[in-house]
Protein backbone atom coordinates (compact mmCIF):
# COMPACT_ATOMS: atom_id res chain seq x y z
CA UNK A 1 -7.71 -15.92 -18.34
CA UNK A 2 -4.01 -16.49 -17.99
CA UNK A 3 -2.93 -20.57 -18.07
CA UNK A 4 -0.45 -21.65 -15.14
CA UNK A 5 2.55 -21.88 -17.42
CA UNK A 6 1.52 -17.76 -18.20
CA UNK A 7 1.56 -17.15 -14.59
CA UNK A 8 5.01 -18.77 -13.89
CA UNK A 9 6.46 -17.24 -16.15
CA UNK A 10 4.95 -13.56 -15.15
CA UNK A 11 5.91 -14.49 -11.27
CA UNK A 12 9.55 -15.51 -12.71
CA UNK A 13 9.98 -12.57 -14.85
CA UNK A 14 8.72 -10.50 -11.61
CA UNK A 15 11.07 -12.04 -9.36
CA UNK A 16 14.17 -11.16 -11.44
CA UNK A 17 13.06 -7.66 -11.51
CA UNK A 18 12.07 -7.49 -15.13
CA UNK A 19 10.15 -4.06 -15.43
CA UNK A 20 8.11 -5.49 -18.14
CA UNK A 21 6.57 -7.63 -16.14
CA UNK A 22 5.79 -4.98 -13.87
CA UNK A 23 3.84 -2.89 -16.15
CA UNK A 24 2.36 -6.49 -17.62
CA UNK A 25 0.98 -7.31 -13.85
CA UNK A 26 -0.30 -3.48 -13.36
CA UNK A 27 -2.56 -4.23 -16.67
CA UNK A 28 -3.98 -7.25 -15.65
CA UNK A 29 -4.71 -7.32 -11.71
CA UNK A 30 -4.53 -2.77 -11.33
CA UNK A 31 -8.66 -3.03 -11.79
CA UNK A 32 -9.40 -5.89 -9.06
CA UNK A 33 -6.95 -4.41 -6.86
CA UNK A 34 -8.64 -0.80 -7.29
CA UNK A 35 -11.89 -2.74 -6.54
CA UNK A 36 -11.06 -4.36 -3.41
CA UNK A 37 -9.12 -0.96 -2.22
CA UNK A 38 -12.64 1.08 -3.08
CA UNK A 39 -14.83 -1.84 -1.11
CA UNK A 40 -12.76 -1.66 1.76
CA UNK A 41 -11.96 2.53 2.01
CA UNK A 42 -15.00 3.64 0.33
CA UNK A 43 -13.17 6.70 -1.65
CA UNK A 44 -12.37 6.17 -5.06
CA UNK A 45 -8.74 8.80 -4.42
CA UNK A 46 -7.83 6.72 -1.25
CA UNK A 47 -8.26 3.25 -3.04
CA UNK A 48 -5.87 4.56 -6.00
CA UNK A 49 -3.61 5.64 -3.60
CA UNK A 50 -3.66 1.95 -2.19
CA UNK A 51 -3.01 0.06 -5.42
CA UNK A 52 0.22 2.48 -6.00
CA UNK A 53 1.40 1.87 -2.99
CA UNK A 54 0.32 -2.33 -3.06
CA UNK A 55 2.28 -1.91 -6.45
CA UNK A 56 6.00 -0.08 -5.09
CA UNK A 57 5.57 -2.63 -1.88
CA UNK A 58 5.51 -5.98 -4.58
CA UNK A 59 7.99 -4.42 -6.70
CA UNK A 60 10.35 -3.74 -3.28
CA UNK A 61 9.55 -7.48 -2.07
CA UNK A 62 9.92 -8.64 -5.77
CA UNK A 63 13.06 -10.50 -4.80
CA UNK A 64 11.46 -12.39 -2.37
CA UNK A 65 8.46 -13.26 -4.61
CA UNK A 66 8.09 -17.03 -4.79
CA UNK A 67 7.16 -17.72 -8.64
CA UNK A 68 5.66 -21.40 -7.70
CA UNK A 69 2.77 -19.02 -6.25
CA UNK A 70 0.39 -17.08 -7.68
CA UNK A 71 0.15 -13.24 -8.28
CA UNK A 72 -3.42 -12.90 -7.67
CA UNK A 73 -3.72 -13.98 -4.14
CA UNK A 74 -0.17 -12.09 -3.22
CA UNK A 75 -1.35 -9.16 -5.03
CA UNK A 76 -4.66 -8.72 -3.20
CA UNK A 77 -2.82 -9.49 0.15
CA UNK A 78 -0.37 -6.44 -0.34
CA UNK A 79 -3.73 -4.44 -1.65
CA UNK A 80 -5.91 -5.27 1.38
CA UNK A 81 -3.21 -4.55 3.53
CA UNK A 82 -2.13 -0.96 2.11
CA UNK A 83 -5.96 -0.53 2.28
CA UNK A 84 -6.27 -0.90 6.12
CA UNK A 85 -3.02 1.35 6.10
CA UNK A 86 -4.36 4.06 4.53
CA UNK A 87 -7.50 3.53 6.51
CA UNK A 88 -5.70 4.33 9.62
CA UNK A 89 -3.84 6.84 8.83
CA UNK A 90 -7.06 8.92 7.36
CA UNK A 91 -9.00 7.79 10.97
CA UNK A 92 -6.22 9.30 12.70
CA UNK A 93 -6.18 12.70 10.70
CA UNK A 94 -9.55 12.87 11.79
CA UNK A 95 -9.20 14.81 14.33
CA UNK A 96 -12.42 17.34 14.58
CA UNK A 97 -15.25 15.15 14.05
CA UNK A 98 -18.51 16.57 14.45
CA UNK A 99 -21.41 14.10 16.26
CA UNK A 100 -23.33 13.26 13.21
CA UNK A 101 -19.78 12.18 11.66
CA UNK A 102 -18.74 10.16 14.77
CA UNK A 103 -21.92 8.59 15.00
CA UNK A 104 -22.20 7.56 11.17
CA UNK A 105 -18.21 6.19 12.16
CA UNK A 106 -19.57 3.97 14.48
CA UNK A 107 -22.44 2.63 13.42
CA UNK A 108 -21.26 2.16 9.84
CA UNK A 109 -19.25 -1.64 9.55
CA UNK A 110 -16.51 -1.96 7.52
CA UNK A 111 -16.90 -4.51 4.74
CA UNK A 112 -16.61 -8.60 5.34
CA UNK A 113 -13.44 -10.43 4.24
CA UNK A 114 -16.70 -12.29 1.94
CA UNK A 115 -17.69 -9.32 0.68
CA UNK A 116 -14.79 -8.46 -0.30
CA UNK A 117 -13.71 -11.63 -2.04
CA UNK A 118 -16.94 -11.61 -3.61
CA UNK A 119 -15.87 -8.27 -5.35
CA UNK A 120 -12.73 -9.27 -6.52
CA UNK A 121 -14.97 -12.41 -7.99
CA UNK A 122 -17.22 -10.42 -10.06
CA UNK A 123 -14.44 -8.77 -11.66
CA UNK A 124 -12.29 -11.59 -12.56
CA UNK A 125 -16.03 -12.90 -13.88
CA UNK A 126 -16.12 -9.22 -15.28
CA UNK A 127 -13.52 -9.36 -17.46
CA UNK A 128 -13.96 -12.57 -18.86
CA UNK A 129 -16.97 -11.50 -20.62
CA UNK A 130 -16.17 -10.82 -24.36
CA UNK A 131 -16.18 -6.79 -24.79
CA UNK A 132 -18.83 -5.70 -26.50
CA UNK A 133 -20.88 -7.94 -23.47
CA UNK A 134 -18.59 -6.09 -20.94
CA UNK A 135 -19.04 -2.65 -22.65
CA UNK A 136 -23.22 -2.92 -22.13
CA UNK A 137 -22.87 -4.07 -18.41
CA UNK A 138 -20.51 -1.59 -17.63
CA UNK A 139 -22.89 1.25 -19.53
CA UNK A 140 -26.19 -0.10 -17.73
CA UNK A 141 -24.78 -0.71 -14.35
CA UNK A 142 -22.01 1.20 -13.86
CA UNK A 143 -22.83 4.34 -16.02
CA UNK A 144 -26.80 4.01 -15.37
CA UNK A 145 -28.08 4.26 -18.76
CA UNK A 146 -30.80 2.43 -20.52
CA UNK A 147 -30.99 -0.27 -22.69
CA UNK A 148 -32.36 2.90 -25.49
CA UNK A 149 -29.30 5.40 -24.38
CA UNK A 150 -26.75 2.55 -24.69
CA UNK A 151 -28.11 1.85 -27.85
CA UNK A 152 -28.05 5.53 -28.77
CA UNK A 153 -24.66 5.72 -27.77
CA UNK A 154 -22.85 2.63 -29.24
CA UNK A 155 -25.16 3.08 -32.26
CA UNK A 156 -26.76 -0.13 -32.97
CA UNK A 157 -29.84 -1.29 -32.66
CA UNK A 158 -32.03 -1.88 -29.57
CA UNK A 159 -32.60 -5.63 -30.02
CA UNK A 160 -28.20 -5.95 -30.29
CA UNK A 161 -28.26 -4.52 -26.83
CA UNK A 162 -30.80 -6.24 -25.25
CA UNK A 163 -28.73 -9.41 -26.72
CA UNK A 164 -25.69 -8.63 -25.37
CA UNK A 165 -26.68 -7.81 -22.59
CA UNK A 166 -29.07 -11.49 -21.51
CA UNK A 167 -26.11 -13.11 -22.98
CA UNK A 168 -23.03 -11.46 -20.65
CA UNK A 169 -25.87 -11.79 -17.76
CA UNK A 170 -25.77 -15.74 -18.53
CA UNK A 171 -22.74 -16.32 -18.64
CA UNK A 172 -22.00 -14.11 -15.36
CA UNK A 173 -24.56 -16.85 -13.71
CA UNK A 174 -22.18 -19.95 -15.14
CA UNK A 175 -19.05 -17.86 -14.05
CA UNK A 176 -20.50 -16.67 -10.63
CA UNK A 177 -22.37 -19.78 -9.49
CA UNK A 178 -19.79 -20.76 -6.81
CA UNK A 179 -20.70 -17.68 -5.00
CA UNK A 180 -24.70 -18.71 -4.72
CA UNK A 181 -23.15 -22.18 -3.21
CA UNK A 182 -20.69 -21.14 -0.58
């Protein structure tokens, strides 16, 4: 977790159009931005496509960028907003929709402003976790395997996964708790 000092100085270094800073911000916030692109669009190729183009609008507004805020917020404003972009243009190159696609259209709701903030939580909760805690959430829920197969594959024991993974699970509860509240 970056401290406030970190973050001026990123949204300073951003604002004067140091590429380095660029390429630093793409590291840290690319995967929560990809996150709340693929909540709202649903398509993993249409959600890239949103964080490149969140990314070139930043880095053409970086002038304007006020360093006294923070990325994060500005970031996922420019994401969620190339999102609903792309989301039109794709609804509008729809042109031949068959009934069963129309109908699936209509009655399927686009995701909540919540649920989406509540994404972009779990990842910044996510990637808090040490690694190896990250690594055996990421294998169980992401990649569907086992507590055995994610043993098998990282090659330690059974009882080290099992560990690792109560232990990430905890501290996603302490890190996550504000969510059960609001």
């Amino acid at each position: 977790m970056t401290t406030l000092m970190e973050q001026e100085t990123l949204g300073e270094r951003f604002r004067v159009g140091d590429g380095s800073a660029l390429d630093e911000m793409y590291e840290r916030y690319s995967a929560p931005m990809y996150a709340t692109a693929l909540n709202l669009l649903g398509n993993r190729e249409h959600a890239a496509d949103a964080v490149q183009r969140a990314f070139v609008q930043a880095w053409r507004a970086a002038d304007r960028f006020d360093p006294a805020r923070e990325l994060k917020p500005w970031l996922y404003a420019i994401t969620r907003r190339a999102a609903v972009d792309i989301y039109r243009r794709e609804r509008r190159t729809q042109q031949q929709l068959t009934f069963d696609d129309a109908v699936e259209t209509v009655i399927a709701e686009p995701p909540s402003i919540v649920a989406v903030w509540q994404a972009w939580q779990v990842r910044e909760a996510l990637e808090q976790l040490r690694p190896r805690e990250r690594q055996v959430l990421r294998l169980a829920y992401y990649d569907g395997l086992t507590q055995t197969e994610i043993a098998e594959r990282l090659g330690v024991p059974l009882g080290t996964v099992k560990s690792r993974t109560a232990r990430a699970q905890r501290r996603l509860a302490i890190l996550l708790a504000h969510l059960r509240e609001s």
